[in-house]
Structures are given as C-alpha cells and as structure tokens.
N, C-alpha and C. Protein backbone atom coordinates (compact mmCIF):
# COMPACT_ATOMS: atom_id res chain seq x y z
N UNK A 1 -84.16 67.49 221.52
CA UNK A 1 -85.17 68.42 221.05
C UNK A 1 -85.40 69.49 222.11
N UNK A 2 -85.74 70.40 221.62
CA UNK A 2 -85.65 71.48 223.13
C UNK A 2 -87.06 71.82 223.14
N UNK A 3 -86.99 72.44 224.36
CA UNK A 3 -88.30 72.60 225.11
C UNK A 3 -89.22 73.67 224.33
N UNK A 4 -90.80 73.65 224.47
CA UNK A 4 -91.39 74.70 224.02
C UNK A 4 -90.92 76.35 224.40
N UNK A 5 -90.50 76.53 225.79
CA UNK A 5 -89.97 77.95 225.83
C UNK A 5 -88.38 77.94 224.92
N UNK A 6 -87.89 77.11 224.86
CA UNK A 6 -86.23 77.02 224.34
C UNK A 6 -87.02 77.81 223.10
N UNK A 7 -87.89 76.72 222.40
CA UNK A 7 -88.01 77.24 221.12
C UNK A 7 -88.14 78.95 220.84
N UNK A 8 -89.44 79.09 221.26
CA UNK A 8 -89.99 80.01 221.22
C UNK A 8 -88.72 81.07 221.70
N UNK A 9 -87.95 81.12 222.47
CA UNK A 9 -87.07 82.58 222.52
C UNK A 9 -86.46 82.30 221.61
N UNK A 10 -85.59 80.62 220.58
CA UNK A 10 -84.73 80.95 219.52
C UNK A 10 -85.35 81.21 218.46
N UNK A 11 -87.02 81.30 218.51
CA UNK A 11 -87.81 82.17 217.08
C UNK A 11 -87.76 83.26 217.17
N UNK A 12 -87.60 83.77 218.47
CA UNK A 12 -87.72 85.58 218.61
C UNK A 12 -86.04 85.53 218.19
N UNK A 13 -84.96 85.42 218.74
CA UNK A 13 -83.50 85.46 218.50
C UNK A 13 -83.36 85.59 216.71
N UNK A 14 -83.71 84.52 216.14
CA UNK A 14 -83.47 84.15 214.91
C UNK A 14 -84.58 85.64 214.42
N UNK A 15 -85.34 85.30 214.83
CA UNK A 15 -86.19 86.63 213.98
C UNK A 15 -85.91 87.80 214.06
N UNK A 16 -84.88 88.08 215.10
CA UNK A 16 -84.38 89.94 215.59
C UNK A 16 -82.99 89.40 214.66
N UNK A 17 -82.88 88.51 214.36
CA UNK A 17 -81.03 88.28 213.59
C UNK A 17 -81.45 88.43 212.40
N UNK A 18 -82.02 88.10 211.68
CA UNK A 18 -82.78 88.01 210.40
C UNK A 18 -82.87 90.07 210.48
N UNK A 19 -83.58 90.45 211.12
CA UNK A 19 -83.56 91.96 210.94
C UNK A 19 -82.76 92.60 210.86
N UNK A 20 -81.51 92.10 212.00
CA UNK A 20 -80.08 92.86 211.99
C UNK A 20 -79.26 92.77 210.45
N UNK A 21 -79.36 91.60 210.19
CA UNK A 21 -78.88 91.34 208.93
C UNK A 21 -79.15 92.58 207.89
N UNK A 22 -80.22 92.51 207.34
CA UNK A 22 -80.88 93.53 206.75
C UNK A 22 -80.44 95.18 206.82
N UNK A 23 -79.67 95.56 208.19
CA UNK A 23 -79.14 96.95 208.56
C UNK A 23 -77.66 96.69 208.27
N UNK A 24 -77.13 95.25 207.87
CA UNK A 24 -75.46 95.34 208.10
C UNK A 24 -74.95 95.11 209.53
N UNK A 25 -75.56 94.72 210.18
CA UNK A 25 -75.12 94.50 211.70
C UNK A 25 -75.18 92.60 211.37
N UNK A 26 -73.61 92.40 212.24
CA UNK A 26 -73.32 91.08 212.17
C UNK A 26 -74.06 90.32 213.95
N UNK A 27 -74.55 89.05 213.87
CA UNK A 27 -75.07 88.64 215.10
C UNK A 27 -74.32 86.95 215.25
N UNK A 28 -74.63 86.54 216.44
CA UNK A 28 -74.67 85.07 216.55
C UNK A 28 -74.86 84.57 218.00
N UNK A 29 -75.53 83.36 217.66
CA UNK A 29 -76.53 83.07 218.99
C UNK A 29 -75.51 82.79 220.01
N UNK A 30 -75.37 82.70 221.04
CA UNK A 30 -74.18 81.94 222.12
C UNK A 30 -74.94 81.07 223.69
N UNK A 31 -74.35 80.38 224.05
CA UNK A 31 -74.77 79.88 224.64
C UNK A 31 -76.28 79.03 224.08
N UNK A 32 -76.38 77.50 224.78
CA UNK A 32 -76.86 76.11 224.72
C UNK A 32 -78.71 76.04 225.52
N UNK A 33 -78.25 76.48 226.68
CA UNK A 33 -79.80 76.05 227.54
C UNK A 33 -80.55 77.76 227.54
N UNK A 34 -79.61 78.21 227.52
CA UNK A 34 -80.38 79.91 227.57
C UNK A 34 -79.30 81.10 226.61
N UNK A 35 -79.70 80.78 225.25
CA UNK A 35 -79.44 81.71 224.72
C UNK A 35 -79.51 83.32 224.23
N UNK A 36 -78.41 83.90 223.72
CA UNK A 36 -78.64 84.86 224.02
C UNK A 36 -78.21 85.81 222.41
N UNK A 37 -78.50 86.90 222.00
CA UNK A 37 -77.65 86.97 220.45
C UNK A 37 -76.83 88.06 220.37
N UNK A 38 -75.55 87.78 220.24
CA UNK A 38 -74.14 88.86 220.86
C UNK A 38 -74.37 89.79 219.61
N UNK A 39 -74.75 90.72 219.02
CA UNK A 39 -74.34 91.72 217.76
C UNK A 39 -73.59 92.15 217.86
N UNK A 40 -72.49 93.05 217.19
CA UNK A 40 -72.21 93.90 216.69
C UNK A 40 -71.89 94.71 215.21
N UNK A 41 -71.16 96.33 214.93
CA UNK A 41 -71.25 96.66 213.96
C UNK A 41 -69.95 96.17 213.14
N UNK A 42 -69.46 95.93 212.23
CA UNK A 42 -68.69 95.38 211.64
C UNK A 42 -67.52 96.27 211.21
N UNK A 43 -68.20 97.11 211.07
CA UNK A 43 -67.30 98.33 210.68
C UNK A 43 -66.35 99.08 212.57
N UNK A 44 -67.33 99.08 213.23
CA UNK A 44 -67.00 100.28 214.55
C UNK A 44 -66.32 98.92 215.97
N UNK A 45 -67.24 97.82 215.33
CA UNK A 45 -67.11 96.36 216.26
C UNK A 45 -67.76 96.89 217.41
N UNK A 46 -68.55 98.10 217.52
CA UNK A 46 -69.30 98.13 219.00
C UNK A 46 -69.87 97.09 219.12
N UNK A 47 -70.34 96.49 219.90
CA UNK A 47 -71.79 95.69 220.15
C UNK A 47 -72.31 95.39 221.52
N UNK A 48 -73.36 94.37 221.57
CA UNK A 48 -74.23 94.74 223.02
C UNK A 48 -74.82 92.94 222.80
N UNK A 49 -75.25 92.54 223.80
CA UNK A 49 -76.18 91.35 223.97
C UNK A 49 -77.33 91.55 224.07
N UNK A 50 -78.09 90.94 223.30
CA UNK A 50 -79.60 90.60 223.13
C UNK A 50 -80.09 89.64 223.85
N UNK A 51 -81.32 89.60 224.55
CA UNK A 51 -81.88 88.86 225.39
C UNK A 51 -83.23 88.56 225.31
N UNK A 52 -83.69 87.57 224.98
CA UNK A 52 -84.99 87.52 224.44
C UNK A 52 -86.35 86.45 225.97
N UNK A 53 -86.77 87.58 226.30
CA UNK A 53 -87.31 87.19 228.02
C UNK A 53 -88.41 87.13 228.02
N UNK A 54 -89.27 86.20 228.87
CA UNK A 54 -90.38 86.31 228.55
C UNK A 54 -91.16 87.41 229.63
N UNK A 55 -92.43 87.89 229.37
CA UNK A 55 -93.19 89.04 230.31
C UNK A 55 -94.50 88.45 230.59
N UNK A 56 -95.84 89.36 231.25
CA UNK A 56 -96.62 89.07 231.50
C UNK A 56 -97.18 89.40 230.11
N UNK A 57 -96.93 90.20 229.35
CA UNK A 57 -97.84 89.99 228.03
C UNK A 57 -96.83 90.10 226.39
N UNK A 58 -96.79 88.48 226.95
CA UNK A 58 -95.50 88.01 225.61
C UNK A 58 -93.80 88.36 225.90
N UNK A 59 -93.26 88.08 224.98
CA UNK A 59 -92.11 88.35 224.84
C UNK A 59 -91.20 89.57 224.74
N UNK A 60 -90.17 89.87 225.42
CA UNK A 60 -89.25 91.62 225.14
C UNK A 60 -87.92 91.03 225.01
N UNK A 61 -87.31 91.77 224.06
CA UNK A 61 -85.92 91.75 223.88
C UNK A 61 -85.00 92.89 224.76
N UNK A 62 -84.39 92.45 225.74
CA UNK A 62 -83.72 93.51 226.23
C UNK A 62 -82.06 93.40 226.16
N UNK A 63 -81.53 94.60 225.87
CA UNK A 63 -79.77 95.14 225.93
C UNK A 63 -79.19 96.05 226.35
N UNK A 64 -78.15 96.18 226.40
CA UNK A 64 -77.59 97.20 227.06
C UNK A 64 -76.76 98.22 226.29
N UNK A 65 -77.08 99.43 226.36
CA UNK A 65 -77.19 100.00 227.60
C UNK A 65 -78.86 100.25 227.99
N UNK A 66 -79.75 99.91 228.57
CA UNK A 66 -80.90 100.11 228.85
C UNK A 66 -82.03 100.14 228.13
N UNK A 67 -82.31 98.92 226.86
CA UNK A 67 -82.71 98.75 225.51
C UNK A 67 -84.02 98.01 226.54
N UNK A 68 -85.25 98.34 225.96
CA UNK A 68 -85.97 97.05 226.00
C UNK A 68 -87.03 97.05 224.78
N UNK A 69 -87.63 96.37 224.38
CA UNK A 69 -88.99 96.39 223.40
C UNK A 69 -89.38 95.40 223.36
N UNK A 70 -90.51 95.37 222.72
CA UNK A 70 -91.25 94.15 222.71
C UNK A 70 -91.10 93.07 221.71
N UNK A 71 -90.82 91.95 221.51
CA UNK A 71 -90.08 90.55 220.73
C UNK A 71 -90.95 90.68 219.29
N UNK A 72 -92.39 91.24 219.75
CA UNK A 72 -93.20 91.42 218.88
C UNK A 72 -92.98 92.24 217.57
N UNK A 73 -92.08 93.43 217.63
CA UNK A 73 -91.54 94.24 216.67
C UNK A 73 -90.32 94.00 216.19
N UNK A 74 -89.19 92.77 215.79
CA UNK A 74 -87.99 92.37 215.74
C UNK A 74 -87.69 93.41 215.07
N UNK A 75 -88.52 94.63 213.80
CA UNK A 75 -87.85 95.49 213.06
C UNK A 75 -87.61 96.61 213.66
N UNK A 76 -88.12 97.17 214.50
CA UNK A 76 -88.18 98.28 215.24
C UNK A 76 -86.93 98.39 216.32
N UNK A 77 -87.03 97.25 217.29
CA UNK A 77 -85.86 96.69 217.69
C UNK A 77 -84.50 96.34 216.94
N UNK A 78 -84.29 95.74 215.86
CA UNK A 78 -83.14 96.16 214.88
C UNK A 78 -82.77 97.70 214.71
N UNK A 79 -83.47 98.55 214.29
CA UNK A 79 -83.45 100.03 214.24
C UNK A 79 -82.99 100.18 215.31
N UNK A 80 -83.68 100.23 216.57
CA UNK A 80 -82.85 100.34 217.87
C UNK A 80 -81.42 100.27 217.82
N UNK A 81 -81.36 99.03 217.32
CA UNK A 81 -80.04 98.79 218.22
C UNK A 81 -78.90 98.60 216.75
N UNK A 82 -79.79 99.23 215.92
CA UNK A 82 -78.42 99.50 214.60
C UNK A 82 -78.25 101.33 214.98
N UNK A 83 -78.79 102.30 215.78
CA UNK A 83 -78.59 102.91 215.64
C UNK A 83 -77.87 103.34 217.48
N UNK A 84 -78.01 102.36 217.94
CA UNK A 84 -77.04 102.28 219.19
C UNK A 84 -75.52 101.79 218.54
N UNK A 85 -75.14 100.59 217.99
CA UNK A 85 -74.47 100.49 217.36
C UNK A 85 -73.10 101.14 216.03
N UNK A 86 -73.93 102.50 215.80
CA UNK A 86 -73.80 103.02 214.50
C UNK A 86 -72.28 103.38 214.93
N UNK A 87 -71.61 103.90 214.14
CA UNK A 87 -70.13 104.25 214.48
C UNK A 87 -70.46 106.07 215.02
N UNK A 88 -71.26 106.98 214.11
CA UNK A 88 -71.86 108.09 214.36
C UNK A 88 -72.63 108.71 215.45
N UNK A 89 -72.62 107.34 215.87
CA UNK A 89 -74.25 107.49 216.50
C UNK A 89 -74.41 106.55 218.50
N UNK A 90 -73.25 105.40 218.00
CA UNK A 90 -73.47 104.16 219.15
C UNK A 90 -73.19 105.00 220.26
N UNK A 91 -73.86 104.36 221.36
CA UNK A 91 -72.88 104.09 222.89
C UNK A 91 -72.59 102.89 223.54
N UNK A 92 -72.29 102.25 222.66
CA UNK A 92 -71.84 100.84 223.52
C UNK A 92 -70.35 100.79 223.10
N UNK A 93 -69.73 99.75 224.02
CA UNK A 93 -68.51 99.77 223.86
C UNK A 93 -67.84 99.57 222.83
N UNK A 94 -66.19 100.62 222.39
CA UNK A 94 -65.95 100.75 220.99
C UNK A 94 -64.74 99.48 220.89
N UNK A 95 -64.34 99.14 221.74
CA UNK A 95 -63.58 97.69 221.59
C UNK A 95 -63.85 96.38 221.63
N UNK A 96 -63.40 95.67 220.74
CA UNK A 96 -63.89 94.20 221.20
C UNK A 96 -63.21 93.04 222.59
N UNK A 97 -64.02 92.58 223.11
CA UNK A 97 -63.27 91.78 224.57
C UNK A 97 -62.05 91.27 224.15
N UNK A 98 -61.17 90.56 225.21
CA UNK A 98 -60.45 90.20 225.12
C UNK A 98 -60.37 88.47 224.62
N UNK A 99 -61.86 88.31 224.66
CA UNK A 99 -62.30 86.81 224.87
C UNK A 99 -61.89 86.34 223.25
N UNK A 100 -61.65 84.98 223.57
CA UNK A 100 -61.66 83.90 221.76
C UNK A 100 -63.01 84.00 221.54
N UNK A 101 -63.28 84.17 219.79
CA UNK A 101 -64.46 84.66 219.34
C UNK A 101 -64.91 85.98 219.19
N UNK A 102 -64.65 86.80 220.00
CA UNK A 102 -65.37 88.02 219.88
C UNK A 102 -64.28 89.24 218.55
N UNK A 103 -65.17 89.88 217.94
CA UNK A 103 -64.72 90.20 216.98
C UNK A 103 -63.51 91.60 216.96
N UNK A 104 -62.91 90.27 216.03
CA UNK A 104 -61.32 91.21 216.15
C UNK A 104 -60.68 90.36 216.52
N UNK A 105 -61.19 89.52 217.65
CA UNK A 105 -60.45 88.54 218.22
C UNK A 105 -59.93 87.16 217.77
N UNK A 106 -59.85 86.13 218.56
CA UNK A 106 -58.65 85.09 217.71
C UNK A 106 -59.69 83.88 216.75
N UNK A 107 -61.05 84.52 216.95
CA UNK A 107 -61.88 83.44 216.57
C UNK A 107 -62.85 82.46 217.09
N UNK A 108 -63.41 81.99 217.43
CA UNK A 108 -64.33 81.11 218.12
C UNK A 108 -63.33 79.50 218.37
N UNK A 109 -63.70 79.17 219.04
CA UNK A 109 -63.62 77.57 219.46
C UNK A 109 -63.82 76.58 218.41
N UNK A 110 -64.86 77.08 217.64
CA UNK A 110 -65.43 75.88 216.47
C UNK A 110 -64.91 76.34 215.12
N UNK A 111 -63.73 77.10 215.03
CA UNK A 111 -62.82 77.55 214.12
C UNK A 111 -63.62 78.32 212.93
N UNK A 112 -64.94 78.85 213.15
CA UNK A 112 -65.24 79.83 212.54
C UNK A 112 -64.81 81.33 212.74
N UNK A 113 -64.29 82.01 211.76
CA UNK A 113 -63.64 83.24 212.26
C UNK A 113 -64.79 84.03 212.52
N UNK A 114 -64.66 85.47 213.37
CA UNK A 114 -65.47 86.12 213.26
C UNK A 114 -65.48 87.50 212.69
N UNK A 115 -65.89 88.41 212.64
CA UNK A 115 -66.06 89.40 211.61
C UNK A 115 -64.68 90.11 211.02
N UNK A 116 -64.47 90.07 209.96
CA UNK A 116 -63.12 91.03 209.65
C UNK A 116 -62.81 92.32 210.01
C-alpha cells in the first residue's frame, strides 16, 4: 500500500492525465517509489515529463522546458502543456529517445506498445 504522500502525487498525476486525455495528448505514469507522467503528442511525438512536487502551499506540477503551475488547476496545466506540445506550436523535443518504450520506439518492457 503506498504511503500518504505516494498517494496524493498519483491523484495529482492521474488527475493532470485524465486532462491530457481530453486535448488528445497520450501520457503514462513511469517509475515505482517516485513517479513521474512522461506525455507526449501523438501526432508530432514531442513530449516532456511531468512532475508532481510538493510546495509550501500545496502541490505544483512542473516540466520542461520551464513549465510550472499549481497541481490545483490539472486543466489549465493540460492547456499548458498541449500547447507546448502542439506540432504548430511545441518546443520540446521533435524526436522520440532512443530508449524501449518511448514512442516510436520498440515498446515497453511489459509488452504494451506505445503510441502509433
């Protein structure tokens, strides 16, 4: 069972993924003790990591390139970062890694493919 902070950042995670969804931006959580939620666009495959941290007053989601907001607005933050993302519009990187899993790539470990 995980800890009260575990939880609480995978309600903010799940709740900024739940938003992305909604814009067409594909997500998924990674990593076990401190997760984190990798997006990208499906179409352009830019994407960026999400980080859900705690502050002195509540929770912020921060990414890169130099994203932060507060955990409190998951919709506002989706907008953010669907329009960092956008193929028109992004600046994050336009290739996907070289890594297993990442999209484009050979697939994940747990033989779920990832985005077409």
């Amino acid at each position: 069972m995980p800890n009260a902070f575990l939880q609480q950042r995978l309600v903010h995670l799940d709740s900024l993924a739940a938003e992305l969804r909604h814009r067409g931006l594909t997500s998924r959580k990674v990593g076990a003790t401190a997760p984190v939620l990798w997006v990208w666009h499906p179409g352009s495959l830019r994407q960026t990591v999400v980080f859900a941290t705690p502050a002195m007053d509540g929770w912020f989601f921060l990414w890169s390139p130099d994203g932060q907001q507060d955990a409190a607005d998951p919709a506002h933050t989706a907008e953010m970062i669907s329009r960092l993302l956008d193929p028109a519009d992004g600046l994050a990187g336009d290739g996907p890694p070289d890594s297993p899993g990442a999209p484009g790539g050979d697939g994940p470990e747990d033989g779920h493919a990832g985005p077409a």
